[in-house]
N, C-alpha and C. Protein backbone atom coordinates (compact mmCIF):
# COMPACT_ATOMS: atom_id res chain seq x y z
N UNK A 1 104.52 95.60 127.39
CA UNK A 1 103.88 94.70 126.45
C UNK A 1 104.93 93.72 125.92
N UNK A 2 104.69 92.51 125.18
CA UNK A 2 105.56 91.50 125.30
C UNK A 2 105.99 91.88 123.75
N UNK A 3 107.31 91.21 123.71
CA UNK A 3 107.84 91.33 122.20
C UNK A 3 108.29 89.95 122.21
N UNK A 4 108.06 89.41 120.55
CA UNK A 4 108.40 88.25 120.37
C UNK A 4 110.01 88.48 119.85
N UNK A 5 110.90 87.61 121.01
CA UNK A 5 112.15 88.02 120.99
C UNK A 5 112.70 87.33 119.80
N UNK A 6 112.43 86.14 119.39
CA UNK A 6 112.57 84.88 118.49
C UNK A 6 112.70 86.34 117.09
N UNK A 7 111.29 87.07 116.63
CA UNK A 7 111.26 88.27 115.68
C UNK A 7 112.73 88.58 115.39
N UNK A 8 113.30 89.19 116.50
CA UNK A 8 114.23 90.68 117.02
C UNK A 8 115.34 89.99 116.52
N UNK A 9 115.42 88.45 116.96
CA UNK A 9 117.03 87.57 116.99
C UNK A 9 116.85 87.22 115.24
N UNK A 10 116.35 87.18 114.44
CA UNK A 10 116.07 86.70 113.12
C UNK A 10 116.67 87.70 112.62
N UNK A 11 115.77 89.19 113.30
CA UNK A 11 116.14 90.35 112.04
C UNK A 11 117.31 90.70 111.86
N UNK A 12 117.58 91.37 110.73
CA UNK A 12 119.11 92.04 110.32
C UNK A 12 118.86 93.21 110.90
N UNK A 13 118.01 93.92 112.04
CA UNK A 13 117.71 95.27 112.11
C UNK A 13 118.79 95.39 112.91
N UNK A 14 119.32 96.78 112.90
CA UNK A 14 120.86 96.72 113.78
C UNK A 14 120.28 97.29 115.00
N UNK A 15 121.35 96.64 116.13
CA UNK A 15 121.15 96.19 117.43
C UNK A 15 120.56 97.37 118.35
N UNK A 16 120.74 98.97 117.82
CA UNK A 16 120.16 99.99 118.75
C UNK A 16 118.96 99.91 118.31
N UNK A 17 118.54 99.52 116.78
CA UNK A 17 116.60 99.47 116.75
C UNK A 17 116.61 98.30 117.53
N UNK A 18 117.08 97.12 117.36
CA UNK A 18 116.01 95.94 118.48
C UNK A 18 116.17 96.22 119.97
N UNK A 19 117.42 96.61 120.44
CA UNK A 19 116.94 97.86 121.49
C UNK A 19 116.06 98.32 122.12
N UNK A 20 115.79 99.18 120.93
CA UNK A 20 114.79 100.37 120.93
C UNK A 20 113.28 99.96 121.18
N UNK A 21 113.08 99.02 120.47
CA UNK A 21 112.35 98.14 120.00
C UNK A 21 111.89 97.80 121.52
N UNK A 22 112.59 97.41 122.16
CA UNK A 22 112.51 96.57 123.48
C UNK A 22 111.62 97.73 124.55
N UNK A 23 112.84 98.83 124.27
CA UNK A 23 112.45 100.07 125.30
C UNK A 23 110.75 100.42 125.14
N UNK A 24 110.80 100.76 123.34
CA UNK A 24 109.52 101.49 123.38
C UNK A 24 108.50 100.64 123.71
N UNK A 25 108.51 99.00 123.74
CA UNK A 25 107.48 98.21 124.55
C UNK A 25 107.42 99.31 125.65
N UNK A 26 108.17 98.96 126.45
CA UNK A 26 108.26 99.35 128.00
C UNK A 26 107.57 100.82 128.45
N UNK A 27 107.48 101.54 127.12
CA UNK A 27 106.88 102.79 127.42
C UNK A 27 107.96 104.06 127.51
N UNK A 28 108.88 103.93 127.03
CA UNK A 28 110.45 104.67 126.99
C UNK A 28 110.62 105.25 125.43
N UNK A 29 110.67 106.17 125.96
CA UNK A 29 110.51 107.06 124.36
C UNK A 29 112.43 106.95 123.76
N UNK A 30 112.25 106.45 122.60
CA UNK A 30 113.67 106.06 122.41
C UNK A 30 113.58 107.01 120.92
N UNK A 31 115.30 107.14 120.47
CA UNK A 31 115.54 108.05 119.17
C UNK A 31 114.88 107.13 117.64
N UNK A 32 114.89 105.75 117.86
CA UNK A 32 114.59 105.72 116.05
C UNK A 32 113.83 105.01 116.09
N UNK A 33 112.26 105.36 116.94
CA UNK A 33 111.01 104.95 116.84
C UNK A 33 110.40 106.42 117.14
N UNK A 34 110.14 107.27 116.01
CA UNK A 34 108.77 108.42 116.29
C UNK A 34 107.53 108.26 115.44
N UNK A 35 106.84 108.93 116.45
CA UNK A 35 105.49 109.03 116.13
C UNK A 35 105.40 110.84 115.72
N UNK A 36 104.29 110.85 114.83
CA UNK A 36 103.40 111.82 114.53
C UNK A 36 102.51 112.23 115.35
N UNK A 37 101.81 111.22 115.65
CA UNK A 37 100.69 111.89 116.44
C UNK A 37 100.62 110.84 117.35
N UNK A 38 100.13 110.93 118.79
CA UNK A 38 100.05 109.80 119.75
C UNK A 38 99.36 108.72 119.32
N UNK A 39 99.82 107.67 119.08
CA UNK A 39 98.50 106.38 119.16
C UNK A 39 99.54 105.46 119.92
N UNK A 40 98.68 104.33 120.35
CA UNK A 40 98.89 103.23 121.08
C UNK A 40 100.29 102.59 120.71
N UNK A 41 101.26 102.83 121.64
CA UNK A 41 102.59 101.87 121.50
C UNK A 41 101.99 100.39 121.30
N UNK A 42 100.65 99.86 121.50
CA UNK A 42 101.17 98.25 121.62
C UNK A 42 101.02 98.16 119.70
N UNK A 43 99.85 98.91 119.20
CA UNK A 43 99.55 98.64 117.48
C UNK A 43 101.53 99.65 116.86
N UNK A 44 101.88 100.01 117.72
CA UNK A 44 103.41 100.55 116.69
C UNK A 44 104.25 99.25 117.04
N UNK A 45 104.28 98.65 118.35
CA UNK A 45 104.86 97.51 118.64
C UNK A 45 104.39 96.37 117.77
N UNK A 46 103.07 96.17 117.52
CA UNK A 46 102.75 95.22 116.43
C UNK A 46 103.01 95.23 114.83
N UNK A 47 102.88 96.56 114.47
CA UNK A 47 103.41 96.96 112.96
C UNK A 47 105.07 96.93 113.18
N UNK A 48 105.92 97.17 114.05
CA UNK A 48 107.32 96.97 113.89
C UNK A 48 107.51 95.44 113.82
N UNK A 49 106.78 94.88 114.72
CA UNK A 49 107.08 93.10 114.52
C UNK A 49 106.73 92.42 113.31
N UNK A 50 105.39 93.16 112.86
CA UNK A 50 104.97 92.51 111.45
C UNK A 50 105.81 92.58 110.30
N UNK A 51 106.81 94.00 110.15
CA UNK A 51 107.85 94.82 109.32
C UNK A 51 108.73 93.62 109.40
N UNK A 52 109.09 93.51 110.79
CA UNK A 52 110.43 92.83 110.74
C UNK A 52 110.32 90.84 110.81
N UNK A 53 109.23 90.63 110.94
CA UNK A 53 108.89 89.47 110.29
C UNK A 53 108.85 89.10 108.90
N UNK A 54 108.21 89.69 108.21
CA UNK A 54 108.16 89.77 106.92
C UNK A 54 109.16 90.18 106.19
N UNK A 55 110.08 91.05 106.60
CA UNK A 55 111.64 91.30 106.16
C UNK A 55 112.32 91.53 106.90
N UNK A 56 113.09 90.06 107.33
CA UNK A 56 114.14 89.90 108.39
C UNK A 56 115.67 90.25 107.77
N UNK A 57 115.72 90.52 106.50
CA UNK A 57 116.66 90.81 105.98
C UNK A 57 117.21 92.62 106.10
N UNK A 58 115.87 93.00 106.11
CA UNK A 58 116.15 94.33 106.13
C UNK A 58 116.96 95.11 107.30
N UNK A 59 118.06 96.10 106.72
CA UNK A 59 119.00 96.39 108.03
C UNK A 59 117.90 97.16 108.81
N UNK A 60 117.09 97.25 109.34
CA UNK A 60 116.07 98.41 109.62
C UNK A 60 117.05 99.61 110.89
N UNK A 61 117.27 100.79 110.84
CA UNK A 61 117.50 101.52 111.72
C UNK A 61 116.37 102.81 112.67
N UNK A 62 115.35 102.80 111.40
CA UNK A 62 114.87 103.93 112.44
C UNK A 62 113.26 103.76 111.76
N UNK A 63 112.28 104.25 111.92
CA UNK A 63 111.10 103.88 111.96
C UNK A 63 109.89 105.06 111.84
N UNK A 64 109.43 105.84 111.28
CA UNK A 64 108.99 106.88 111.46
C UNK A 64 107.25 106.74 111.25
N UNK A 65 106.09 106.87 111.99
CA UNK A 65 104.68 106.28 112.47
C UNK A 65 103.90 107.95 112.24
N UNK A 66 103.16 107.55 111.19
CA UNK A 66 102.31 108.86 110.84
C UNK A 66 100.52 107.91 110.91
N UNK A 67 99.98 107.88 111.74
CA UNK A 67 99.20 107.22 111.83
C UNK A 67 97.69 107.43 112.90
N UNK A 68 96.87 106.75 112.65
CA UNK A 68 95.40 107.58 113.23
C UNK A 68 94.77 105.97 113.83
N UNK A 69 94.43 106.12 115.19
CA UNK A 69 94.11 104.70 115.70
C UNK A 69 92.45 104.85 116.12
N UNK A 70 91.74 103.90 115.95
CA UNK A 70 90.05 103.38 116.41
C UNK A 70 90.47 102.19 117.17
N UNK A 71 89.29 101.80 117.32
CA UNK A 71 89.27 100.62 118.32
C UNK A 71 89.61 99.58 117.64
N UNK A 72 89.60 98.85 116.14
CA UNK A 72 89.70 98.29 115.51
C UNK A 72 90.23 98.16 114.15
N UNK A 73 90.87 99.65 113.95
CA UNK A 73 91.55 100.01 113.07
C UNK A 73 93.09 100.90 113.30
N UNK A 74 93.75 101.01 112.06
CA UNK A 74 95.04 101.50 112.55
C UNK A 74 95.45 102.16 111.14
N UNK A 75 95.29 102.98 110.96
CA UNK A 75 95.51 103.39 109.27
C UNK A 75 96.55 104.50 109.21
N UNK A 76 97.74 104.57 108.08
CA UNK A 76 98.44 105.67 108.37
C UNK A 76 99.62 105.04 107.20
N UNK A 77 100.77 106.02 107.78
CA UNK A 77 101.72 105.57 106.81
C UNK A 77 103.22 105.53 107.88
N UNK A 78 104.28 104.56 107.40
CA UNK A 78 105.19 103.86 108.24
C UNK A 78 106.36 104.64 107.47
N UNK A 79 106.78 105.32 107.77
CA UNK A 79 108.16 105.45 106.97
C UNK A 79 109.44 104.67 107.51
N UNK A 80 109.98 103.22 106.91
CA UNK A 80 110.96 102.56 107.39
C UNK A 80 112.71 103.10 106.57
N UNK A 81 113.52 103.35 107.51
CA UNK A 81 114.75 103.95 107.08
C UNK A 81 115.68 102.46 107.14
N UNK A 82 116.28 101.51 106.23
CA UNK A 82 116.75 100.65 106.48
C UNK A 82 117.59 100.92 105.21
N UNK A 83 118.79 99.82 105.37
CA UNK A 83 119.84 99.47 104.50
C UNK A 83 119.44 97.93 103.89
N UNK A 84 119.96 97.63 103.21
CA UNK A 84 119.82 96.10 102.50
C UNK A 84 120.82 95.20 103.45
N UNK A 85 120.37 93.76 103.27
CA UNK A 85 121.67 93.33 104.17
C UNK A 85 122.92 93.46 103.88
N UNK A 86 123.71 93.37 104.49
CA UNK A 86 125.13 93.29 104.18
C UNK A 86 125.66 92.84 102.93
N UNK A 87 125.05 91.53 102.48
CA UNK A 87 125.73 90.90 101.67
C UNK A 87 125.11 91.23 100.18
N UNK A 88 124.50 92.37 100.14
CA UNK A 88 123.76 92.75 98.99
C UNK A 88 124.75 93.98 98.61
N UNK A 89 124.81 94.20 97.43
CA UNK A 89 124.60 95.76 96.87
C UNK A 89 124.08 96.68 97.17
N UNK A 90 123.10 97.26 97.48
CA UNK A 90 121.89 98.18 97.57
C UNK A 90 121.75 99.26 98.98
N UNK A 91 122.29 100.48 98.14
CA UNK A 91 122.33 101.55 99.10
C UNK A 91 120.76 101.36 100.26
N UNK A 92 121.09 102.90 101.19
CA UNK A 92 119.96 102.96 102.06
C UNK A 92 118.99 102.76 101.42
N UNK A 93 117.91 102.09 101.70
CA UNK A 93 116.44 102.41 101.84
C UNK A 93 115.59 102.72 102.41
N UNK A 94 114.45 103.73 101.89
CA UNK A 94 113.25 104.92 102.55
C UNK A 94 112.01 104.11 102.09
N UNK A 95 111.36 103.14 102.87
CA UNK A 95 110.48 102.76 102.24
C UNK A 95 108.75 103.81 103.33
N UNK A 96 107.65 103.71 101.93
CA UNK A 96 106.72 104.77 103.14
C UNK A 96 105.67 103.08 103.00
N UNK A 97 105.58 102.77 103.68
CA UNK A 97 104.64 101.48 104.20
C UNK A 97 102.88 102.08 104.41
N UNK A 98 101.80 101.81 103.38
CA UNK A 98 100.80 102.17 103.73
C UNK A 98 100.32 101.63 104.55
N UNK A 99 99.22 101.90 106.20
CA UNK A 99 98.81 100.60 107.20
C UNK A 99 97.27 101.29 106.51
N UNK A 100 96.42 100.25 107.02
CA UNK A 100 95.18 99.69 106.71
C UNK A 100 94.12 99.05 107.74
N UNK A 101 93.48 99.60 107.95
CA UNK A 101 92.55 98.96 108.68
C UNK A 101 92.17 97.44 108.38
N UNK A 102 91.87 96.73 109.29
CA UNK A 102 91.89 95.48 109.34
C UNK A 102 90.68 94.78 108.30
N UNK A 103 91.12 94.23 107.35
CA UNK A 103 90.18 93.67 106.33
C UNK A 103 89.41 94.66 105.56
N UNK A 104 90.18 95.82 105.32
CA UNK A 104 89.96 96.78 104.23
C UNK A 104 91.42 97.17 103.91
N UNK A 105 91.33 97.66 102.64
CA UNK A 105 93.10 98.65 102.09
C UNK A 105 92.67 99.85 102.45
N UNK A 106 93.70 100.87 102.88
CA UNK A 106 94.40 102.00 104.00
C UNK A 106 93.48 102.89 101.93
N UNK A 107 92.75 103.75 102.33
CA UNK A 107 92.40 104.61 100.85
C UNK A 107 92.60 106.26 101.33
């Protein structure tokens, strides 16, 4: 599945997640992208791009996908393991990211 590389080159995510990132398109089970329960690599490939669009600053290293997929929905929770950028203060961060089905909030 395609990754928007333009995303990957923006982010501050360090270089074994955009990597990784690359692999788990490809279908390659890599260390700091897991899942919980099987759902569709292309909706974990789309929630990692959306993450790292929206905060290109974030050092992101590892990625953890607790999540339940429909045909039109994707609901669950993201646990992102990242650092602040470099030029900040601010130890690691554990953020748990709620996902949501499309044009409703994740309840």
């Amino acid at each position: 599945m395609p990754i928007d590389t333009k995303i990957l080159t923006r982010s501050c995510a360090t270089d074994r997640f955009k990597s990784d990132v690359i692999d788990f398109a490809s279908r390659a089970d890599v260390p700091s992208i897991t899942l919980v329960r099987a759902v569709p690599r292309v909706k974990v490939v789309r929630l990692i791009t959306q993450l790292l669009h929206a905060h290109p600053e974030w050092v992101v290293d590892r990625v953890q996908v607790d999540a339940r997929s429909g045909c039109s929905d994707f609901v669950g929770t993201a646990v992102v393991a990242a650092t602040a950028h470099p030029h900040f203060s601010v130890a690691r961060l554990v953020l748990v990211v709620t996902l949501g089905s499309a044009g409703s909030p994740a309840g």
